[in-house]
Protein backbone atom coordinates (compact mmCIF):
# COMPACT_ATOMS: atom_id res chain seq x y z
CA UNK A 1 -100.87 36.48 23.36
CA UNK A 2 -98.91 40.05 23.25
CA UNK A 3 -98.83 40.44 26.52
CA UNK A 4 -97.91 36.83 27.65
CA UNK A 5 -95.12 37.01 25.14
CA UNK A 6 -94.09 40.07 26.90
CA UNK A 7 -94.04 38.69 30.20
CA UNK A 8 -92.45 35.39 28.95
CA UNK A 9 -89.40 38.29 27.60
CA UNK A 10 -89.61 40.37 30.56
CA UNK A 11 -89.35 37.11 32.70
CA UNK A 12 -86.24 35.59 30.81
CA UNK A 13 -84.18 39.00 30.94
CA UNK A 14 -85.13 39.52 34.93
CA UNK A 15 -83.45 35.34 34.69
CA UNK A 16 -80.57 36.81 32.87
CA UNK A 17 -79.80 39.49 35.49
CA UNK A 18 -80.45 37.38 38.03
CA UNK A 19 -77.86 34.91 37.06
CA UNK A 20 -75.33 37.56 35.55
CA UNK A 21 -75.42 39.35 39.14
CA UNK A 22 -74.44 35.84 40.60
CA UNK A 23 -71.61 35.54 38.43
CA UNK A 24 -70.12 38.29 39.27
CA UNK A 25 -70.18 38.11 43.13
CA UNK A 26 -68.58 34.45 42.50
CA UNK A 27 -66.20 36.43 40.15
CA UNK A 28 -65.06 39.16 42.90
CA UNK A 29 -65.06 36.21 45.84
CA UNK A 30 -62.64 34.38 43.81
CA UNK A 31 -61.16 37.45 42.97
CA UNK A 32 -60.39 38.50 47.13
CA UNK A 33 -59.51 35.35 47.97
CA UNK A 34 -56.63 34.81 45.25
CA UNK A 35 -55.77 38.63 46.56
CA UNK A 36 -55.45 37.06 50.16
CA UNK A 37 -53.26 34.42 48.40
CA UNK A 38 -51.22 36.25 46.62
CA UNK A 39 -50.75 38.36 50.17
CA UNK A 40 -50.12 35.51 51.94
CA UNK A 41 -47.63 34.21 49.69
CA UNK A 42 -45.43 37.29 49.28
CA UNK A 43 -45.46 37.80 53.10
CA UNK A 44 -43.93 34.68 53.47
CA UNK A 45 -41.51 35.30 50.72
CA UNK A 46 -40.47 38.06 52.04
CA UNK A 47 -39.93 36.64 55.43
CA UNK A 48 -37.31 33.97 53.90
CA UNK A 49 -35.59 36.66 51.79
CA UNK A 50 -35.01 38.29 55.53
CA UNK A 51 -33.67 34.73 57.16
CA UNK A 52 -31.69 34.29 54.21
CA UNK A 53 -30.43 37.76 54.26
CA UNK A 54 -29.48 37.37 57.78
CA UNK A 55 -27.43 34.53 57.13
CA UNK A 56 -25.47 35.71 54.37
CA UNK A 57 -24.70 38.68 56.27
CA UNK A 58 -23.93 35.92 59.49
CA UNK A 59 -21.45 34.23 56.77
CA UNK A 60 -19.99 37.27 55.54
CA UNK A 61 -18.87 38.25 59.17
CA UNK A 62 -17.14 34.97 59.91
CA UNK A 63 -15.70 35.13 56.53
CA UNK A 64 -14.28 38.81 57.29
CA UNK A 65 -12.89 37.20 60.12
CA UNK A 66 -11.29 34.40 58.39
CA UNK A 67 -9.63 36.96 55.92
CA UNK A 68 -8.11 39.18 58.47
CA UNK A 69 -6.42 36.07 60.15
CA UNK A 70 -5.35 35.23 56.67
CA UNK A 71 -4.09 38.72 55.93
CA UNK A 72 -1.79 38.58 59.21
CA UNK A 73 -0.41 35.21 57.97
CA UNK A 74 0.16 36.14 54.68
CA UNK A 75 1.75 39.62 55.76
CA UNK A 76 3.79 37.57 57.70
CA UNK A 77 4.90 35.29 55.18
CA UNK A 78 5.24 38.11 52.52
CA UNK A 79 7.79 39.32 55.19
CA UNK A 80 9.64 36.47 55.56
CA UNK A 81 9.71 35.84 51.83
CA UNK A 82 11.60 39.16 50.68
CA UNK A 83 13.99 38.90 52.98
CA UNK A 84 14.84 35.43 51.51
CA UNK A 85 14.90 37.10 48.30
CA UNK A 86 16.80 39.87 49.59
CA UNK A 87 19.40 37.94 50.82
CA UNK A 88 19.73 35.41 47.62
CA UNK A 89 19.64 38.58 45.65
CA UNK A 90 22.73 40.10 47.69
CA UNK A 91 24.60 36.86 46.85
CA UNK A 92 23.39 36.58 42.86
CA UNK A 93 24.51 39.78 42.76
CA UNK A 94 28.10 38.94 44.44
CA UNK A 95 28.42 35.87 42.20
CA UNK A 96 27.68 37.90 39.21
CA UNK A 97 30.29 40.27 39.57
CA UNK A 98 32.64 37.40 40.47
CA UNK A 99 31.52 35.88 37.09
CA UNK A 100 31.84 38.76 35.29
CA UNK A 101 35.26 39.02 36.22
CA UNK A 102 36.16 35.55 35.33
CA UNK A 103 34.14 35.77 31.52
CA UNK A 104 36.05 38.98 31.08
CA UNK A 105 39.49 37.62 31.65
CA UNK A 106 38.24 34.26 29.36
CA UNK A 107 37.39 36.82 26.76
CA UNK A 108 40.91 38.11 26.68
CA UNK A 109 42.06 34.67 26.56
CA UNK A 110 39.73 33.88 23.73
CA UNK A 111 40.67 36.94 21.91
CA UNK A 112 44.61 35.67 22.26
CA UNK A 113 43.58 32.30 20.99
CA UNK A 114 41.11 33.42 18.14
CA UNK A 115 44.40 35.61 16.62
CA UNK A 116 46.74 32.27 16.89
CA UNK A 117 43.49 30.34 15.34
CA UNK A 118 43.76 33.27 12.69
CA UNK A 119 47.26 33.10 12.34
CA UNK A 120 47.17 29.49 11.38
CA UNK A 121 43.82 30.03 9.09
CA UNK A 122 46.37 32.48 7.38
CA UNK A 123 48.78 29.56 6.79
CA UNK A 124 46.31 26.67 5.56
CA UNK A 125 44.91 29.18 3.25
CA UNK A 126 48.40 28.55 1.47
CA UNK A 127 47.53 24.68 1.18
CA UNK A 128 44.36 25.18 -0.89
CA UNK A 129 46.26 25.17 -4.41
CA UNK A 130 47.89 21.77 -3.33
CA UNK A 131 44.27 20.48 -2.16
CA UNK A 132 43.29 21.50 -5.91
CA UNK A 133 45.93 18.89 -6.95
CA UNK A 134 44.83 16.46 -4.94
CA UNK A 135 41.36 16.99 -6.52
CA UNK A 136 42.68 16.68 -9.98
CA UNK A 137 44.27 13.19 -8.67
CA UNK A 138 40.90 11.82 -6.90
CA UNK A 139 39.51 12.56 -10.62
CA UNK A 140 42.24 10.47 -12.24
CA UNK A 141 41.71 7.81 -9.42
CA UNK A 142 38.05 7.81 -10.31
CA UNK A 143 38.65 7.02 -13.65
CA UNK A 144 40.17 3.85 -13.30
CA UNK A 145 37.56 0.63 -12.87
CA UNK A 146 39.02 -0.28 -9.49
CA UNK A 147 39.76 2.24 -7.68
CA UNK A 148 35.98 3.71 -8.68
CA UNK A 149 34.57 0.10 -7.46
CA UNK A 150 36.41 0.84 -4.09
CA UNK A 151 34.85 4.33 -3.64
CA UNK A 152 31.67 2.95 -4.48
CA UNK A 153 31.98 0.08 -2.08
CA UNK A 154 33.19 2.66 0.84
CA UNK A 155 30.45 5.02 0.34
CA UNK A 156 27.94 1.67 0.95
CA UNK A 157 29.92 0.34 3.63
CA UNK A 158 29.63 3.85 5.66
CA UNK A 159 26.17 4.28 4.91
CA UNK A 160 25.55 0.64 6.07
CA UNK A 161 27.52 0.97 9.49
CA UNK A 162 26.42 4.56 10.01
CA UNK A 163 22.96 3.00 10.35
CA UNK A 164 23.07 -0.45 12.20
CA UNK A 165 25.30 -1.70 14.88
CA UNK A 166 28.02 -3.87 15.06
CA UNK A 167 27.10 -7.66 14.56
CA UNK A 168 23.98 -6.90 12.48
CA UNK A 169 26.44 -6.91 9.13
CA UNK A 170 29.54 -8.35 7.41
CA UNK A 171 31.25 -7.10 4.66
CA UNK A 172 32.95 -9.52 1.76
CA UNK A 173 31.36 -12.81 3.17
CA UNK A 174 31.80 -16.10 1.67
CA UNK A 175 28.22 -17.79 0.41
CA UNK A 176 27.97 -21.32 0.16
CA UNK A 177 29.14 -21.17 -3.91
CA UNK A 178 31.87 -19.63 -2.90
CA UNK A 179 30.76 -15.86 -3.93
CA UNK A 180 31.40 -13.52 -1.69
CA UNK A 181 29.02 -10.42 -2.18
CA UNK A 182 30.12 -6.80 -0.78
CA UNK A 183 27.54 -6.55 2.17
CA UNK A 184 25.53 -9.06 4.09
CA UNK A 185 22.81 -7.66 6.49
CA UNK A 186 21.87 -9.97 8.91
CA UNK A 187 17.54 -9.69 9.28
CA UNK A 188 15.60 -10.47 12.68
CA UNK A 189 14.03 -13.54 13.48
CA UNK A 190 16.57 -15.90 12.35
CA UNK A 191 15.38 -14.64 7.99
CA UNK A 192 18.13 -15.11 5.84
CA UNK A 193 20.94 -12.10 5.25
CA UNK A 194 20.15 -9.38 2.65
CA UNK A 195 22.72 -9.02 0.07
CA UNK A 196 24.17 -5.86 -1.38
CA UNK A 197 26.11 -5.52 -4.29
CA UNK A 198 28.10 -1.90 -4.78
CA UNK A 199 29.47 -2.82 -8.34
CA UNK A 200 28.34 -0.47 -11.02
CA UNK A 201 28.87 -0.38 -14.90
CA UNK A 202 30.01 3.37 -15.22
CA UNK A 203 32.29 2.97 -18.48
CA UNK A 204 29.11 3.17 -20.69
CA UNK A 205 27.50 5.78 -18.52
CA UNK A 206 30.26 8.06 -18.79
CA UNK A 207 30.40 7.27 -22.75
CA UNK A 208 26.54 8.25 -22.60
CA UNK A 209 27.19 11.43 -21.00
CA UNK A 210 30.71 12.47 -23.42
CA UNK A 211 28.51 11.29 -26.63
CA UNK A 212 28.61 14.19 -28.59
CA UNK A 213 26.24 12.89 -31.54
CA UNK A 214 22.97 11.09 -31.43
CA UNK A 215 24.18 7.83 -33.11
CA UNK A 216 27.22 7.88 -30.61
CA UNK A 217 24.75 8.52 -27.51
CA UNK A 218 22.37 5.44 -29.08
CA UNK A 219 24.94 2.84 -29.40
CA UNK A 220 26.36 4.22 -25.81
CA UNK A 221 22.67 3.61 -24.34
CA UNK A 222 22.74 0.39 -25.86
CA UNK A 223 25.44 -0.96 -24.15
CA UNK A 224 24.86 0.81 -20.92
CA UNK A 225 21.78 -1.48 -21.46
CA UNK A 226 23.74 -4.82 -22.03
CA UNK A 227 26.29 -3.75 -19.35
CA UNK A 228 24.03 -3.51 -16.75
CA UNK A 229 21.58 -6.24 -17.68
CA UNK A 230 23.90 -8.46 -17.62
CA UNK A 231 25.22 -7.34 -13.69
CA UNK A 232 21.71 -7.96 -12.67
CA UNK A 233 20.89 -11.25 -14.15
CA UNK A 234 24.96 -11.73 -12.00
CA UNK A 235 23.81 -10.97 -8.89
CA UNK A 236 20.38 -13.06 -9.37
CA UNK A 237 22.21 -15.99 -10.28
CA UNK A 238 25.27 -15.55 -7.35
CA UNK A 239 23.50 -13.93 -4.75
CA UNK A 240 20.08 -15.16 -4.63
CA UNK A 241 20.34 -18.90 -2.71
CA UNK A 242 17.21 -20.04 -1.08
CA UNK A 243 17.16 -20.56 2.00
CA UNK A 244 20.75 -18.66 2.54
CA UNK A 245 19.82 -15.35 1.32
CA UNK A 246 16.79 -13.24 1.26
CA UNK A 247 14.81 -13.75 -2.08
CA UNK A 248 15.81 -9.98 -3.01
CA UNK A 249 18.84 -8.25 -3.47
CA UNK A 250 20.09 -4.74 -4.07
CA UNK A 251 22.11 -2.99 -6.66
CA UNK A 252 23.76 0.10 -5.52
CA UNK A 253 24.53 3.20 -7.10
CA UNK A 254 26.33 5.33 -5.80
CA UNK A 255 24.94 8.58 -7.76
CA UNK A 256 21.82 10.06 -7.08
CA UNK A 257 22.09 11.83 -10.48
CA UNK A 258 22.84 8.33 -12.38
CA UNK A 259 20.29 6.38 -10.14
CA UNK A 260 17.46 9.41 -11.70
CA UNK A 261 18.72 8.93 -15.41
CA UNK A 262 18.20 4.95 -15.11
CA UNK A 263 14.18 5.14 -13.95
CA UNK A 264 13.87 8.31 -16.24
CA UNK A 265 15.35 6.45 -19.43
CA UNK A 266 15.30 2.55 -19.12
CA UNK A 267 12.66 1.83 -17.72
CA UNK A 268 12.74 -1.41 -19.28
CA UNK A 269 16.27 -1.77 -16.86
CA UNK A 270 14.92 -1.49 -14.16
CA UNK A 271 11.35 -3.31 -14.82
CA UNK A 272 13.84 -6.66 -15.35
CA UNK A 273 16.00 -5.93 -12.58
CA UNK A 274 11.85 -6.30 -10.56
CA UNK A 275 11.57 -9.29 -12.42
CA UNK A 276 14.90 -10.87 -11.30
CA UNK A 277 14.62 -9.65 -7.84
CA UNK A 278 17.22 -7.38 -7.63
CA UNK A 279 16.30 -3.27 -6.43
CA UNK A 280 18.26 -0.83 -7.69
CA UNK A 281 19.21 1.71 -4.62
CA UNK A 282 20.62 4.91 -4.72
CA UNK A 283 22.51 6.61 -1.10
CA UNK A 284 19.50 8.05 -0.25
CA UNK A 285 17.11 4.64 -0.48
CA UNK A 286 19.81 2.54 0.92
CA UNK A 287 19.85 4.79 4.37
CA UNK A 288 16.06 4.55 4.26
CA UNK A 289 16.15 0.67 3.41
CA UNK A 290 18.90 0.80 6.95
CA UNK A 291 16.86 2.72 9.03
CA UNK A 292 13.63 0.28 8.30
CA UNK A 293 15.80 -2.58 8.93
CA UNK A 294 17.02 -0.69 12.12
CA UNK A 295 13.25 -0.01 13.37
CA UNK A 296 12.58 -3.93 12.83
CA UNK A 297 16.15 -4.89 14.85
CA UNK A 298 15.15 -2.53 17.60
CA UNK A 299 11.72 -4.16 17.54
CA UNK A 300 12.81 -7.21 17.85
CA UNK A 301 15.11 -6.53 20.79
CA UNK A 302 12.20 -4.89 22.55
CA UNK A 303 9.80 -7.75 22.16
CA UNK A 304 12.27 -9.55 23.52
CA UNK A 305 12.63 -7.78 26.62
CA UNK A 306 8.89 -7.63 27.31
CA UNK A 307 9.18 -8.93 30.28
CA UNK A 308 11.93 -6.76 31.65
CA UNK A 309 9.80 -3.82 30.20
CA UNK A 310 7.03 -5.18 31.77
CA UNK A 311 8.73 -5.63 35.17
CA UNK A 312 9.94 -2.09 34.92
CA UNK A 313 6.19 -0.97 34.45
CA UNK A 314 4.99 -2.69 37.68
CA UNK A 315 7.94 -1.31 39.78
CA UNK A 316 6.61 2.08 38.26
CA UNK A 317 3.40 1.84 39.36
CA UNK A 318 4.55 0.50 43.01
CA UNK A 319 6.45 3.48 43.45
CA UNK A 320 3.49 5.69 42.29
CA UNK A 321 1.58 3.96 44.62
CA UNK A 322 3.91 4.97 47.58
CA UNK A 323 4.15 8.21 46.36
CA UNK A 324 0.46 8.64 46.39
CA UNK A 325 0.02 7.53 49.85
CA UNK A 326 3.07 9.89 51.00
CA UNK A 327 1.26 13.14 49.30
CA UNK A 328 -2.24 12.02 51.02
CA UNK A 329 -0.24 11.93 54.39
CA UNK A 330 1.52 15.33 53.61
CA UNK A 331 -1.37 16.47 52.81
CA UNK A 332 -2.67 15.49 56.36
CA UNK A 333 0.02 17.16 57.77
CA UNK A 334 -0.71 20.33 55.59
CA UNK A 335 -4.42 20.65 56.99
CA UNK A 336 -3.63 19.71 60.72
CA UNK A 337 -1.13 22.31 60.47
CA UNK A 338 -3.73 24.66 59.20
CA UNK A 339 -6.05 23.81 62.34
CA UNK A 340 -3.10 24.47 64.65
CA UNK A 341 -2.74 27.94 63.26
CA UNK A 342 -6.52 28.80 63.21
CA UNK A 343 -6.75 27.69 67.11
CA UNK A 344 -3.21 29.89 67.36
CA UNK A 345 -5.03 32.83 65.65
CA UNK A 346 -7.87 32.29 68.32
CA UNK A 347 -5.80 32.51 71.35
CA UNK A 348 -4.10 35.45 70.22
CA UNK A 349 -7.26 37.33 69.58
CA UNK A 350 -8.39 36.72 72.94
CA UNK A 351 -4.96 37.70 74.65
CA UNK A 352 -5.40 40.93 72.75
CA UNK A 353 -8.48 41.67 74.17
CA UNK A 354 -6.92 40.75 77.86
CA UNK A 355 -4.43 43.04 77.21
CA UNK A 356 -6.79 45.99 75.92
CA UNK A 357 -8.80 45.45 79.41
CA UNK A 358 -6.04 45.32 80.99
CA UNK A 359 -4.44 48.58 79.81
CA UNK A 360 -7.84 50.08 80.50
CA UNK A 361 -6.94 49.74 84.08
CA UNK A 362 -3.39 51.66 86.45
CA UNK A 363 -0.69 50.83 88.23
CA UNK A 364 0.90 52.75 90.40
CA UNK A 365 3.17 52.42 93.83
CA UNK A 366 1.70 53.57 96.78
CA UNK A 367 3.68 55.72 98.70
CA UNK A 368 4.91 55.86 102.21
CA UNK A 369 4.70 58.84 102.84
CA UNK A 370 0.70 59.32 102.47
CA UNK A 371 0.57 56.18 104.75
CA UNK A 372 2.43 58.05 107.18
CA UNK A 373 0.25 61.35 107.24
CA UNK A 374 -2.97 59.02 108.22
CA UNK A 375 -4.43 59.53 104.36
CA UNK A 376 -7.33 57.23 103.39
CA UNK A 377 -6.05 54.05 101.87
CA UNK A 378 -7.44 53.82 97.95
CA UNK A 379 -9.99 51.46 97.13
CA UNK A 380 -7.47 48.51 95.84
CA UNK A 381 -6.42 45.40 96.00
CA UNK A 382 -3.21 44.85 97.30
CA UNK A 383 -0.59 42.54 94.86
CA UNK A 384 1.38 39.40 95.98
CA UNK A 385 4.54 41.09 95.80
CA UNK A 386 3.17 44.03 98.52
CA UNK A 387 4.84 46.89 95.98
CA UNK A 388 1.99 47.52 93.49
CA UNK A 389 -1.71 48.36 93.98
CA UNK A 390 -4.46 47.80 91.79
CA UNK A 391 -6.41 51.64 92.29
CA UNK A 392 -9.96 50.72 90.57
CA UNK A 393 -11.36 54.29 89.54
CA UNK A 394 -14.83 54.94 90.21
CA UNK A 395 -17.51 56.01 87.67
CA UNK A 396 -18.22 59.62 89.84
């Protein structure tokens, strides 16, 4: 039983060996033959690196040939160019000194002027007391009711045809009841006018502002109250006509200080004037309020030409179109021209090269003399004109 069991061990380990052994001769094989691979493949590798290599350094000849003949054209060019610039620069600098010339004679002249200009600044100065009594007067005009309605009305009037165009507003027109408001602006798409009224209550608002005591500046407030409630609830019931006149109106004043002191402090003002349709404007809304309407008038006159806009845009692109095909065939021209010079560039290169071979070789006269004294003739060839010789020296 021992020694079977040894031999059974003994066996199994010489099976181990045995196969172990195998393994590795199947290990090395595979080994060498991914070696040969691995040979094979960098040898061919290496042989496209080469053919690659030679044709970059194939492409970087012709290129060096390409840049020289672009170096001569450009030299050439570069030439050409500064002595344009040369020459324009000779006659910039000739019409700058003829310039200078003329600005320094206007200076003089200006100089003359500017001391006249002074002389009469010297004399208007003296009118500034008498346009300080002319101030004082515009304040006493201002105090009286008409005369402050007017200014009022003027300063509305040139903010309203500062802003729109002629025929888009009328001043003082007659409604159908016979009221005639101070501005009519006439709206787009056949809407009613808008009506502005630049009438003002200022009697209590300048009692509001000389009120010295509180009771006097409450019973001034109050009737600044009544005062202009009651203009409002006017211009609602005169100006407001359906179907004449836009179903809103507006109340200028013509303060920007007063138009701040009526949202500030009566509120309940201006909440009725909402209620009654009527918007309370200062200068500074109305010229907003103009330029809106001004940006819906030019709207409207561009919707009406569409069609001339949209003619317009098709011309356009026709004459893109044109222009297009006129750069493509420029552009033609351009690269045809660039073939022309290349094949120019080529001709010259091989005339230099004539020319080198020919300076390589002599020309000389033959003369009578050594054809009189019975000398050898030189090994030539004789020209068509019979006075030169081609002598062809020999290597020895």
């Amino acid at each position: 039983m021992d020694i079977s069991l040894g031999l059974s061990l003994l066996c199994l380990g010489g099976g181990l060996m045995v196969v172990l052994l195998i393994a590795l001769v199947a290990a090395l094989r595979s080994g060498a033959r991914r070696q040969a691979q691995t040979h094979v493949d960098a040898a061919r590798r290496e042989a496209d690196a080469q053919a690659r290599l030679a044709e970059l350094l194939r492409s970087q000849s012709e290129m060096q040939g390409r840049i020289a003949a672009m170096t001569d054209v450009f030299s050439n060019r570069q030439s050409e160019f500064n002595r344009a610039i040369n020459q324009r620069l000779d006659g910039m600098a000739q019409r700058i000194g003829t310039s200078l010339s003329e600005q320094t004679k206007s200076t003089h002249d200006n100089l003359r002027h500017l001391q006249e200009r002074l002389a009469v600044i010297d004399a208007a100065q003296n009118n500034i007391q008498s346009l300080a009594r002319d101030v004082v007067g515009l304040q006493a005009i201002l105090s009286n009711k008409q005369t402050r309605g007017a200014f009022g009305q003027s300063r509305m009037e040139t903010i309203v045809a500062d802003g729109l165009p002629m025929g888009a507003y009328e001043f003082q027109a007659t409604l159908s009841n016979s009221s005639r408001p101070d501005c009519t602006i006439r709206m787009p798409n056949g809407s009613p006018p808008l009506v502005i009224d630049a009438k003002f209550p200022l009697e209590a608002w300048n009692a509001i502002r000389d009120a010295e005591t509180p009771e006097e500046k409450k019973l001034a407030s109050q009737q600044f109250r009544r005062d202009i409630e009651v203009h409002i609830k006017d211009i609602s019931d005169k100006y407001l006509l359906r179907g004449e006149t836009q179903d809103m109106a507006f109340l200028f004043v013509p303060s920007e200080s007063v138009f701040a002191e009526i949202h500030e402090n009566f509120e309940g003002v201006v909440q009725k004037a909402h209620k009654l349709r009527v918007v309370i404007v200062s200068p500074s809304l109305l010229m907003l309020s103009i330029q809106v309407i001004q940006a819906v008038l030019k709207d409207q006159r561009m919707r009406e030409q569409a069609h001339l806009i949209q003619g317009e845009v098709v011309q356009l692109m026709e004459d893109l179109s044109r222009l297009d095909d006129r750069t493509r065939k420029l552009q033609s021209h351009f690269l045809a021209a660039q073939k022309d010079v290349e094949m120019i560039l080529t001709s010259t290169d091989k005339l230099n090269r004539r020319g080198a071979k020919i300076e390589a070789l002599e020309f000389e006269a033959a003369p009578d003399k050594e054809r009189e004294a019975g000398d050898a003739p030189p090994k030539g060839v004789e020209s068509r004109t019979g006075l030169l010789k081609l002598r062809v020296v020999d290597d020895d």
